[in-house]
Protein backbone atom coordinates (compact mmCIF):
# COMPACT_ATOMS: atom_id res chain seq x y z
CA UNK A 1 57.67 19.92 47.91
CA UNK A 2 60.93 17.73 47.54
CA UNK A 3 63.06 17.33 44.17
CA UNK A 4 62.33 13.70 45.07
CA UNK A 5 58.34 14.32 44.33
CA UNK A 6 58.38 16.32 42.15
CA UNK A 7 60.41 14.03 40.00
CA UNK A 8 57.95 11.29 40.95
CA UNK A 9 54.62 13.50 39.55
CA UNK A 10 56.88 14.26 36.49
CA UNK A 11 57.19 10.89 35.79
CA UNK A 12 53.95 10.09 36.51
CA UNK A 13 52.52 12.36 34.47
CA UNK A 14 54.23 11.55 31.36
CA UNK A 15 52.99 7.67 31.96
CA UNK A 16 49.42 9.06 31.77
CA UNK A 17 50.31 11.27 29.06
CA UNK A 18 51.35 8.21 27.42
CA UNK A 19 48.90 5.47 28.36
CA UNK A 20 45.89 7.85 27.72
CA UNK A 21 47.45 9.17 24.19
CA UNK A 22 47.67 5.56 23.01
CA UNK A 23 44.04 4.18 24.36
CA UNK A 24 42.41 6.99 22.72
CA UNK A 25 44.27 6.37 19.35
CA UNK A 26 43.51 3.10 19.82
CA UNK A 27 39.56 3.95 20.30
CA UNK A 28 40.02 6.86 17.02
CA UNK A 29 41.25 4.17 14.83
CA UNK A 30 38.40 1.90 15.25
CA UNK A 31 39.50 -0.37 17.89
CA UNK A 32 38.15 -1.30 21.43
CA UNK A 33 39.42 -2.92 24.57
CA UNK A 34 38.37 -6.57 25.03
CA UNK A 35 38.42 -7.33 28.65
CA UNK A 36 37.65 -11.04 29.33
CA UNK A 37 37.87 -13.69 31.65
CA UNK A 38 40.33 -15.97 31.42
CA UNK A 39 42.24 -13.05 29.92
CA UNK A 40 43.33 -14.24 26.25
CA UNK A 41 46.03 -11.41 25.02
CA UNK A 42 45.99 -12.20 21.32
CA UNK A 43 42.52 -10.50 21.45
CA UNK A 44 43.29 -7.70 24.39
CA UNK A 45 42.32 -4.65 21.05
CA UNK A 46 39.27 -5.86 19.42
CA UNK A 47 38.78 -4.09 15.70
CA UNK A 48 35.23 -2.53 16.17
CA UNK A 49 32.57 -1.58 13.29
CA UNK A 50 30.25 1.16 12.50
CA UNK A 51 26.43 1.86 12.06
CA UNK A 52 25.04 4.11 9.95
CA UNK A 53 21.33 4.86 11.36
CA UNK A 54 18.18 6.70 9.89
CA UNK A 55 14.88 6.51 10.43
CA UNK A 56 11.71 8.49 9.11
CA UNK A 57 10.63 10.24 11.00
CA UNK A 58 13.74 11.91 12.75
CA UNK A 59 14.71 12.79 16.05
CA UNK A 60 14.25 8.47 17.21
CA UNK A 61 15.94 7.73 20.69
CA UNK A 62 18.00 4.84 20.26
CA UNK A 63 18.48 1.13 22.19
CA UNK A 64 20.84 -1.10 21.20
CA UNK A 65 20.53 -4.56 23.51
CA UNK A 66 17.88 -3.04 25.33
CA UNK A 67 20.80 0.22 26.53
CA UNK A 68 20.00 3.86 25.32
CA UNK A 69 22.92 4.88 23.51
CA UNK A 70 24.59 8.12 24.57
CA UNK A 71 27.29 10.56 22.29
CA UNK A 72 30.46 9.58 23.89
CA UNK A 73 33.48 12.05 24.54
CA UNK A 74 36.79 10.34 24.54
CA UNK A 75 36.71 7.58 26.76
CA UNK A 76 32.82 8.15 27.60
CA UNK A 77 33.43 10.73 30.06
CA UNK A 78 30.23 13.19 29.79
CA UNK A 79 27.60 11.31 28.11
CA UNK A 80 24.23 12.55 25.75
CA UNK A 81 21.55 11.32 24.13
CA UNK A 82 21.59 10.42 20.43
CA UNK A 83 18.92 10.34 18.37
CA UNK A 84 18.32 9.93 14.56
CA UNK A 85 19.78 10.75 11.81
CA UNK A 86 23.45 9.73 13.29
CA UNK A 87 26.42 7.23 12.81
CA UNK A 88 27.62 4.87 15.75
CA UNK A 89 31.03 4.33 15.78
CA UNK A 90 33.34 1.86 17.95
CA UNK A 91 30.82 -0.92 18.12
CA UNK A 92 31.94 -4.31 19.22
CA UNK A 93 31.32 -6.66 16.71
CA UNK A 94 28.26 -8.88 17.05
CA UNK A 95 24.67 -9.07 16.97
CA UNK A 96 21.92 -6.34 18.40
CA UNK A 97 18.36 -5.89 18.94
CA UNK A 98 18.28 -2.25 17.63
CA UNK A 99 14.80 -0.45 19.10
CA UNK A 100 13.69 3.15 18.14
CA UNK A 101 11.32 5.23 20.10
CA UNK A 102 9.97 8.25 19.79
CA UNK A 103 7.06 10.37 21.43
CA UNK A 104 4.02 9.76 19.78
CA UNK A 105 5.01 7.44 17.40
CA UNK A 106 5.26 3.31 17.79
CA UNK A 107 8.24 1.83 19.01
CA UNK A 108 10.04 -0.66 16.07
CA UNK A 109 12.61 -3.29 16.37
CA UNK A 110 14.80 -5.12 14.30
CA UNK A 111 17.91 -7.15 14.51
CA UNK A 112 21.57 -6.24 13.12
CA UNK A 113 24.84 -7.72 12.82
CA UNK A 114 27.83 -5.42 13.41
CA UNK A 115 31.33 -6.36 11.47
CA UNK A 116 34.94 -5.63 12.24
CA UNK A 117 36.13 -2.77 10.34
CA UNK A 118 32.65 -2.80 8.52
CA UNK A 119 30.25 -0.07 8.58
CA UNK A 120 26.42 -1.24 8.86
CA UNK A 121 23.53 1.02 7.35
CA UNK A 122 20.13 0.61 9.06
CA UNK A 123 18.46 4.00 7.22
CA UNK A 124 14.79 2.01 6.30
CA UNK A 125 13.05 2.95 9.34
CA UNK A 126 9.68 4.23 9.25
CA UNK A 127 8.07 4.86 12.23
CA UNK A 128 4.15 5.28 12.28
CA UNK A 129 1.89 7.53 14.35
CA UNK A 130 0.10 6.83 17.39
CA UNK A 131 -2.90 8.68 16.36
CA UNK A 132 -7.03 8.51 16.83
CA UNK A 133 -8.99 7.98 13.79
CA UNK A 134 -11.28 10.80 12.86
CA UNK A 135 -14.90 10.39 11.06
CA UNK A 136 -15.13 11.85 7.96
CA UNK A 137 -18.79 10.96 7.05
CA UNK A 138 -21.54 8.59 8.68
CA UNK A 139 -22.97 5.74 6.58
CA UNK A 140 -23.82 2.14 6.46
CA UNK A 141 -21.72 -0.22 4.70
CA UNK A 142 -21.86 0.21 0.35
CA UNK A 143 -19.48 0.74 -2.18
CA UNK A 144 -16.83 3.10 -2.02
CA UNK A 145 -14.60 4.36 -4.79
CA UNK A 146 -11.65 7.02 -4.78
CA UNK A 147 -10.53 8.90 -7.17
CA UNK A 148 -7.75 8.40 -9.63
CA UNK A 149 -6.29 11.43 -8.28
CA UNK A 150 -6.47 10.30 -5.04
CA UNK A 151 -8.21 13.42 -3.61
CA UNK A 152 -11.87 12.63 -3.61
CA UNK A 153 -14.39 9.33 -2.13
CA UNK A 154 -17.53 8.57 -3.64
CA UNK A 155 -20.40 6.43 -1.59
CA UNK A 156 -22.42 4.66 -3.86
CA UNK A 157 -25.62 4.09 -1.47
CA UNK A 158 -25.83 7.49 -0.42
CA UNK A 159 -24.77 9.38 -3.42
CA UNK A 160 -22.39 11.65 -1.49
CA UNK A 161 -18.71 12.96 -2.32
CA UNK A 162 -15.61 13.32 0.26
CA UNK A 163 -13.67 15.89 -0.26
CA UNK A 164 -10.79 14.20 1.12
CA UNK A 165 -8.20 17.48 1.62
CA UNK A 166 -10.99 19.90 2.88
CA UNK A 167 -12.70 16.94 5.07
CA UNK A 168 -16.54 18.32 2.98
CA UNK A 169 -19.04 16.06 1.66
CA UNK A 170 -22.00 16.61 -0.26
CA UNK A 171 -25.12 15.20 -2.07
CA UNK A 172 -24.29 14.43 -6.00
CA UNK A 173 -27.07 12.25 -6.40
CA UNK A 174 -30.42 11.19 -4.75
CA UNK A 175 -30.99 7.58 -4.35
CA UNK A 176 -27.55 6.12 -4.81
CA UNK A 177 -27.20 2.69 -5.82
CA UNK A 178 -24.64 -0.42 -6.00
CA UNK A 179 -24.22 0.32 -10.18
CA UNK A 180 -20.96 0.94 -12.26
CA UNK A 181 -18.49 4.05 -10.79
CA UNK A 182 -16.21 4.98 -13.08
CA UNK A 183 -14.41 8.74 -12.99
CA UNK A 184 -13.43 10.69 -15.64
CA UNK A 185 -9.89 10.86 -16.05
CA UNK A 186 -9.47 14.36 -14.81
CA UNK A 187 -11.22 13.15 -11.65
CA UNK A 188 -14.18 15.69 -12.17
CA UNK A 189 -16.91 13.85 -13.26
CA UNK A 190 -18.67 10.37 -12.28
CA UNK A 191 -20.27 8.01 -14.25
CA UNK A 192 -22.91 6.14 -11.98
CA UNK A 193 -25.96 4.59 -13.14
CA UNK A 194 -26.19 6.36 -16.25
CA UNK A 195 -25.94 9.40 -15.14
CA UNK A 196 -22.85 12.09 -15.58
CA UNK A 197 -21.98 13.35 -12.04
CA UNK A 198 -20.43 16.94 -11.61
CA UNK A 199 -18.19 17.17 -8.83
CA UNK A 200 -18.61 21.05 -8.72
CA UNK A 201 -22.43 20.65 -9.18
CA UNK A 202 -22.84 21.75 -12.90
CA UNK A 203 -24.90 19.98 -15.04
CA UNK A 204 -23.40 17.46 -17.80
CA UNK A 205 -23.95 18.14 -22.01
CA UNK A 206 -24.25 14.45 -21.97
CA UNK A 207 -28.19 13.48 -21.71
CA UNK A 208 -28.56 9.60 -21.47
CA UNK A 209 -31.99 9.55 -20.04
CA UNK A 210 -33.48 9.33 -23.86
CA UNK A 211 -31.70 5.68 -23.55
CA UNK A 212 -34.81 4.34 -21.64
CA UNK A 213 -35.15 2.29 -18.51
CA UNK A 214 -33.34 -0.66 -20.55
CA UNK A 215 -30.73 0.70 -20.82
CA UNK A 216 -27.84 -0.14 -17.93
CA UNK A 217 -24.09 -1.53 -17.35
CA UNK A 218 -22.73 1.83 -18.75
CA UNK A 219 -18.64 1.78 -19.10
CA UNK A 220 -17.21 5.09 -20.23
CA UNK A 221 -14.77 5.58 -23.36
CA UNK A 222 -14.08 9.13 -22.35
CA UNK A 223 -10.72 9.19 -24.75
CA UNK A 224 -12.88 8.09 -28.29
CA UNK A 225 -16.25 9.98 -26.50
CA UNK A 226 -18.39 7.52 -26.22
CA UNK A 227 -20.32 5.57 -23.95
CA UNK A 228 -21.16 2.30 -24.00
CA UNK A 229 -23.98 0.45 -22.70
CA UNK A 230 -26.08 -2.68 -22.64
CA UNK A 231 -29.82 -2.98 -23.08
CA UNK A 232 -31.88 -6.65 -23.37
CA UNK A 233 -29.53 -8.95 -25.32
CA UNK A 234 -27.60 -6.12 -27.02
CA UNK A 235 -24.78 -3.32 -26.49
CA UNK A 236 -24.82 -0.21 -27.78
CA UNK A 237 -22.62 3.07 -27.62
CA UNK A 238 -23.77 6.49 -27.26
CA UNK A 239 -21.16 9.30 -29.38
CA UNK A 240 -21.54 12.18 -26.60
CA UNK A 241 -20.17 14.91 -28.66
CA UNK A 242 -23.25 14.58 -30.95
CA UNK A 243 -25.49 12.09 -28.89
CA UNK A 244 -26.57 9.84 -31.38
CA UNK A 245 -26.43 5.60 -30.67
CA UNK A 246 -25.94 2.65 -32.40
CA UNK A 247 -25.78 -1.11 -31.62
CA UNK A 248 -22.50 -2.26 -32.06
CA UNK A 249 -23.09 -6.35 -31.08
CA UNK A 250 -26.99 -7.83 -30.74
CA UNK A 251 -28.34 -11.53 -29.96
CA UNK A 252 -26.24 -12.96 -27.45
CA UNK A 253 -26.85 -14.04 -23.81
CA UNK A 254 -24.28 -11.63 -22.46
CA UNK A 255 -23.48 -12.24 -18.96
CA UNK A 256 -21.20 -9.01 -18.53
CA UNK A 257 -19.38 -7.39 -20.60
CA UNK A 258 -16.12 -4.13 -20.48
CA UNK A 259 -14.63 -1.90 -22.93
CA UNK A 260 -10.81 -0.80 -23.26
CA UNK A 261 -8.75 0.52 -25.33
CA UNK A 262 -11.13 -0.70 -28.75
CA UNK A 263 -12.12 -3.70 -27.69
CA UNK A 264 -15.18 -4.67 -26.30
CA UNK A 265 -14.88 -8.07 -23.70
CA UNK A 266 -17.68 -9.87 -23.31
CA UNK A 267 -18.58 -12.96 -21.27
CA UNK A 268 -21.32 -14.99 -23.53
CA UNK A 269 -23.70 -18.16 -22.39
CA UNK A 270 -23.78 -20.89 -25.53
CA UNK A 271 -25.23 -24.41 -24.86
CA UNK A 272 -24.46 -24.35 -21.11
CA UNK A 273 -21.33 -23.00 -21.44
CA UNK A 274 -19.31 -19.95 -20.95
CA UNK A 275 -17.01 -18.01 -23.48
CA UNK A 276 -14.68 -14.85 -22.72
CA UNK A 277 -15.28 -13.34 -26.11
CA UNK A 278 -13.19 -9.84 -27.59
CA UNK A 279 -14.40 -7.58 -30.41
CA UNK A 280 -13.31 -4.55 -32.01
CA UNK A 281 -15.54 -2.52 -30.96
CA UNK A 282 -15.65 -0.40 -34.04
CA UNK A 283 -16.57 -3.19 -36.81
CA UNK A 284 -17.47 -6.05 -34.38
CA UNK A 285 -15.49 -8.15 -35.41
CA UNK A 286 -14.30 -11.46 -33.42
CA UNK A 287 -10.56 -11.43 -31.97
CA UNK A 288 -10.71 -14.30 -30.10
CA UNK A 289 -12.78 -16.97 -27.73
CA UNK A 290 -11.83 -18.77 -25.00
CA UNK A 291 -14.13 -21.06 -22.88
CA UNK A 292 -14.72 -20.46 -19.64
CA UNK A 293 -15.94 -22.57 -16.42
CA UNK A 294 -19.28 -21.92 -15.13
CA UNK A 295 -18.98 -19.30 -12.20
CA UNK A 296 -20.49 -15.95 -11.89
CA UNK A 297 -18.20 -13.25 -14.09
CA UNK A 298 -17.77 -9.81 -13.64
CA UNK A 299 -15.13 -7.59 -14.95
CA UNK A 300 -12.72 -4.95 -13.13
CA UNK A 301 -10.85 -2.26 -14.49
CA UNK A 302 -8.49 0.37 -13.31
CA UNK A 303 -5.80 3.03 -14.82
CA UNK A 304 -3.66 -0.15 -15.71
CA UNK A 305 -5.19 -3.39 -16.42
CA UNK A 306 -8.77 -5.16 -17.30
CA UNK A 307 -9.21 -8.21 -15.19
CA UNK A 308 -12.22 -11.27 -14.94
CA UNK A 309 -13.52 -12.39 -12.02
CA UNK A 310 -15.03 -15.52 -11.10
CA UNK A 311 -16.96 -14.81 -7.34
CA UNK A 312 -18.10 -18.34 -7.38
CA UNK A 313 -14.86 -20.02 -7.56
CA UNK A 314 -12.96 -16.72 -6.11
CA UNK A 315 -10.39 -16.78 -9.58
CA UNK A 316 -8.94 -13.97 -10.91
CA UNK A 317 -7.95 -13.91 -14.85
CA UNK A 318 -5.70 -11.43 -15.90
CA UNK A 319 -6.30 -10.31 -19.26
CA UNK A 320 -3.73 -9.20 -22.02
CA UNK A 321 -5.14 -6.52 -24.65
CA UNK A 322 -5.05 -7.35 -28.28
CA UNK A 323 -3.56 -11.02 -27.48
CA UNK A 324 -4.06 -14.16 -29.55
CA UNK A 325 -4.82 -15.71 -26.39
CA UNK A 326 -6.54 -12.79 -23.80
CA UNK A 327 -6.41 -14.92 -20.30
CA UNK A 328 -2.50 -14.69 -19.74
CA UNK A 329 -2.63 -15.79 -16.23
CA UNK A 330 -5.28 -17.72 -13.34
CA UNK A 331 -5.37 -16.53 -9.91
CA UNK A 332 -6.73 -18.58 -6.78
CA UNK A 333 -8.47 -18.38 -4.51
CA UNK A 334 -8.83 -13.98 -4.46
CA UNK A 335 -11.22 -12.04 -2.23
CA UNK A 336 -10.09 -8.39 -3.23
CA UNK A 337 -6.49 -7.14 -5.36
CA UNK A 338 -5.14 -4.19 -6.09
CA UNK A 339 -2.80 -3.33 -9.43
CA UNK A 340 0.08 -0.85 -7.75
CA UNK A 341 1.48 -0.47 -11.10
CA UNK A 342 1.37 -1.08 -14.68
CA UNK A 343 3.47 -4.76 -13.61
CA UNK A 344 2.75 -5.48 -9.57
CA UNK A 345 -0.04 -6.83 -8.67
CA UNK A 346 -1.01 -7.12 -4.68
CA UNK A 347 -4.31 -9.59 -3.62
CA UNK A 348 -5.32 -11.65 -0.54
CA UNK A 349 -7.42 -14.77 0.42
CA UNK A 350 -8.92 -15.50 3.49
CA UNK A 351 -5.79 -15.69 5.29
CA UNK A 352 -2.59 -14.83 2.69
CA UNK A 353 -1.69 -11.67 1.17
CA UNK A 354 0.58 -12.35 -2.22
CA UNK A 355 2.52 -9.90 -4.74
CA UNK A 356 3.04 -10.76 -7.95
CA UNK A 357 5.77 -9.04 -10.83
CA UNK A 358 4.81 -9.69 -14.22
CA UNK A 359 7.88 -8.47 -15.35
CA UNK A 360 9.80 -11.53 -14.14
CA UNK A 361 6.66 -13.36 -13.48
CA UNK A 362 7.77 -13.78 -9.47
CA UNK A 363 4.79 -14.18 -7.03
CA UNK A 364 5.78 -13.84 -3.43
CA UNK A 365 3.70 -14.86 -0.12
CA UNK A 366 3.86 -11.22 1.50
CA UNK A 367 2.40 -12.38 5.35
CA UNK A 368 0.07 -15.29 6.69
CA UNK A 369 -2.24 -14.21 9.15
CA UNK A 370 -4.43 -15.54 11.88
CA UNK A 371 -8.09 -13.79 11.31
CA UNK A 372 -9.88 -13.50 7.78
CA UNK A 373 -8.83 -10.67 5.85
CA UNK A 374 -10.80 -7.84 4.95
CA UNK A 375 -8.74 -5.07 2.92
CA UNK A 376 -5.06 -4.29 2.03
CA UNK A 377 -3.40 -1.44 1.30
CA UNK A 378 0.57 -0.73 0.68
CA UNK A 379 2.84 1.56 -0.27
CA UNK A 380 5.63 0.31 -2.70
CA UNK A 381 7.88 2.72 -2.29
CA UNK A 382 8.32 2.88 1.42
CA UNK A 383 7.74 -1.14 1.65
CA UNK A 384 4.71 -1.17 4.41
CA UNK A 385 2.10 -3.71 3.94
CA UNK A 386 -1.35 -2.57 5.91
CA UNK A 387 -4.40 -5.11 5.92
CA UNK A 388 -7.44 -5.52 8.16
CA UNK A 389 -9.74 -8.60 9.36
CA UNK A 390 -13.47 -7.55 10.52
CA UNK A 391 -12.35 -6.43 14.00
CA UNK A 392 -8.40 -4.69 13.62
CA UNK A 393 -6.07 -2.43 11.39
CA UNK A 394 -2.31 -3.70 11.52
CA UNK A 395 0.65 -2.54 9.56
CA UNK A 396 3.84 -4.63 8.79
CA UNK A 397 7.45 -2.99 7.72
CA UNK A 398 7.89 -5.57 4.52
CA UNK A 399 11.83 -3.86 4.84
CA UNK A 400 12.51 -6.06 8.01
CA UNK A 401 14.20 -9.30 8.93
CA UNK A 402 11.38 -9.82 11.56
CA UNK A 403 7.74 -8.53 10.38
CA UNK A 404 6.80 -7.92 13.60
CA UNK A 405 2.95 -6.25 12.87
CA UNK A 406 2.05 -2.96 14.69
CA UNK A 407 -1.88 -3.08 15.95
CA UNK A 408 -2.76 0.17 14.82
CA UNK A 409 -6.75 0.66 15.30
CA UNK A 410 -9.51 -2.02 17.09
CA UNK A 411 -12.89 -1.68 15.78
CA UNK A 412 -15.89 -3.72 14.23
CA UNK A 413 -16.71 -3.95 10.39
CA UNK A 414 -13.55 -2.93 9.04
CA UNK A 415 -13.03 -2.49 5.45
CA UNK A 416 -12.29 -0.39 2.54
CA UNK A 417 -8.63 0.16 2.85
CA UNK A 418 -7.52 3.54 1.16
CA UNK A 419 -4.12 5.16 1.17
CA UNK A 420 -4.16 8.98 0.07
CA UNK A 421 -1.71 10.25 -2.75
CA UNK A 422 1.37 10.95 -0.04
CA UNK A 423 0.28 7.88 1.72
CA UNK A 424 0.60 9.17 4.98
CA UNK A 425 -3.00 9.20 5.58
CA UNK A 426 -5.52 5.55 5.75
CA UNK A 427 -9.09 5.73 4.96
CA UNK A 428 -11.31 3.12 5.73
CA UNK A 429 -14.75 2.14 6.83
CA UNK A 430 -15.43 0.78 10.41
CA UNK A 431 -17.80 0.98 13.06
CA UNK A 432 -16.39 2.24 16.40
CA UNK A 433 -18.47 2.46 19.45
CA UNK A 434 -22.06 3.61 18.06
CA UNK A 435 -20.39 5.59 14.97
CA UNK A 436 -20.01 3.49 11.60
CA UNK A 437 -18.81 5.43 8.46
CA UNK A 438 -16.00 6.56 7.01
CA UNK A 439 -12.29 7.07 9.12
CA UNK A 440 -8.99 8.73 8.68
CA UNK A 441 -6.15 7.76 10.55
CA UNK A 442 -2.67 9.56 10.11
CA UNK A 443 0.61 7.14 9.67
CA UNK A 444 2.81 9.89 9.42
């Protein structure tokens, strides 16, 4: 080899040396190449931006623009696959159609914008299960209630219990019935058509068969022990520590009537008209009366609120304990709500699902779908909205730009949306091929 050449390699090599030392501290400071056409040289290094990318589960392959995106090693050379958790760095800036996959799961998309010298986080991913719903219990459509625990079902009609973590059901009561269901709050005992319901199949101290066959609409003060109840055009409470009653209000046309907290709410019939009436339900005596539009009233209650519904004009009045005025707000129209909390407040129509805050008094169109509603369900915490119509379960990522709804189950008859205590699990009750009952179906 000449002196000649061997200069020439020298040289050559310390050009490369050069030109790839300063391309890849170009790249490690956060800075990319721009090659364009007509070549513009004020922009030849383009500053480049980050993203920061999570998703729940782990493990998610990753598509940015519709390209699988590979750990890079200097300038690219020898090239892996990425998946979640993981930060993304030299990114031109710009927009992307980001897209997660994962085996067994549903794919999820979502648009991002990537800024010079900016770092993007993307970590409220949730991806949900592509999984086959599993009978827990065959049965005819009827009212179903849950625990407050979250860990147990009831079915009214047949009189059966769910064991919801050991998948076991059995017979509490023969007969069933559409009446009252309301748990104790230890989530051992049922109150259902004026009878005390064991979950472990001992028998109750409390004995409310002396009450006769008048005696019905039974709502449970489990806190103050008693029991109260209406029979003919009174309503009584049973003390179930010593199981002695006494009327507490007599001689109206009540059309229904709750307890909470003390005070006894009562719907009344005067002249042709209506009256939302509260008492104390120790001495009786009057708090208030507001007058009411004819419909057909019921009243709900959960762990957090009392409300008053009106089926006939589908209006929901939310009710404010020991208030001058108890009807502190008018919903319509409402097929079904749910109180998440103490202060949020989800319900639907036939075709709109809204939230409402009490705390700031902010109500919020959630989605607007295509086929009539028939349940909701959604978990606050995580942001996923799931609802049903008669024929389809579908779940929405509230967290994204573009709600782009996931088709998670087709059946007939769906209904009865249930989220377990974890919510990763949905119960519901559908019909699927020649099987209708009771499903599970795991989101996570």
């Amino acid at each position: 080899m000449s002196k000649k050449f061997r200069d020439f390699l020298f040289i050559a090599f310390i050009v490369l040396f050069v030109f790839i030392t300063f391309f890849v501290s170009v790249y490690a400071v956060g800075y990319s190449l721009n090659i364009s056409w007509p070549p513009r040289f004020d922009q030849v290094f383009q500053k480049t931006g980050m993203l920061i990318l999570d998703s729940e589960p782990t493990g998610a392959s990753i598509f940015l623009n519709g390209n699988k995106q590979r750990r890079s090693f200097l300038l690219d050379l020898g090239r892996d696959e990425i998946t979640t958790p993981v930060k993304i760095k030299n990114l031109p800036p710009g927009e992307y159609t980001l897209r997660l996959e994962k085996e067994g799961y549903w794919p999820l998309e979502k648009k991002i914008s990537i800024y010079p010298g900016q770092s993007t986080f993307a970590e409220d991913f949730i991806l949900f299960r592509r999984s086959l719903p599993l009978n827990l219990a065959l049965c005819g459509p009827q009212e179903i209630s849950i625990s407050p625990d979250s860990k147990n079902i009831f079915l009214a009609n047949d009189g059966t219990i769910i064991n919801l973590k050991t998948e076991n059901s059995k017979q509490l009561v023969t007969g069933g019935g559409n009446g009252n269901i309301q748990w104790s709050q230890d989530s051992s005992q049922i109150l259902f058509n004026g009878d005390i319901l064991q979950l472990d199949g001992g028998t109750s101290s409390y004995n409310l068969s002396n009450l006769g066959q008048s005696a019905s609409d039974f709502y449970w003060d489990e806190k103050n022990k008693k029991i109260y109840y209406r029979s003919g055009s009174s309503i009584a409470c049973v003390l179930t520590d010593k199981n002695t009653a006494s009327t507490i209000l007599k001689g109206g046309d009540y059309i229904a009537y709750a307890v909470r907290d003390g005070l006894i709410y009562t719907v009344e019939k005067q002249e042709e008209n209506n009256y939302l009436k509260v008492y104390e339900a120790d001495s009786a005596l009057l708090r208030s009366s507001s007058l009411l539009p004819s419909g057909d009233y019921s009243f709900n209650q959960d762990n957090y609120h009392i409300n008053l519904y009106d089926r006939k004009q589908q209006s929901l009045y939310l009710l404010s304990d020991y208030s001058a005025q108890p009807i502190s707000r008018q919903i319509r129209p409402v097929i079904s709500w749910q109180w998440l909390n103490e202060g949020f407040l989800i319900w639907h129509n036939e075709f709109e699902i809204y939230s409402l805050n009490t705390a700031n008094n902010r109500q919020e169109l959630l989605i607007r779908v295509s086929e009539p509603l028939s349940g909701i369900a959604w978990n606050q915490a995580k942001n996923y909205l799931i609802y049903a119509s008669d024929i389809q379960i579908q779940i929405v990522n509230l967290s994204l730009d573009k709600k782009i709804p996931i088709v998670l189950l087709k059946a007939e008859k769906i209904s009865k949306l249930y989220l377990d205590e974890k919510n990763q699990l949905l119960y519901f009750y559908a019909q699927i091929g020649q099987q209708a009952g009771i499903y599970k179906l795991q989101l996570q």
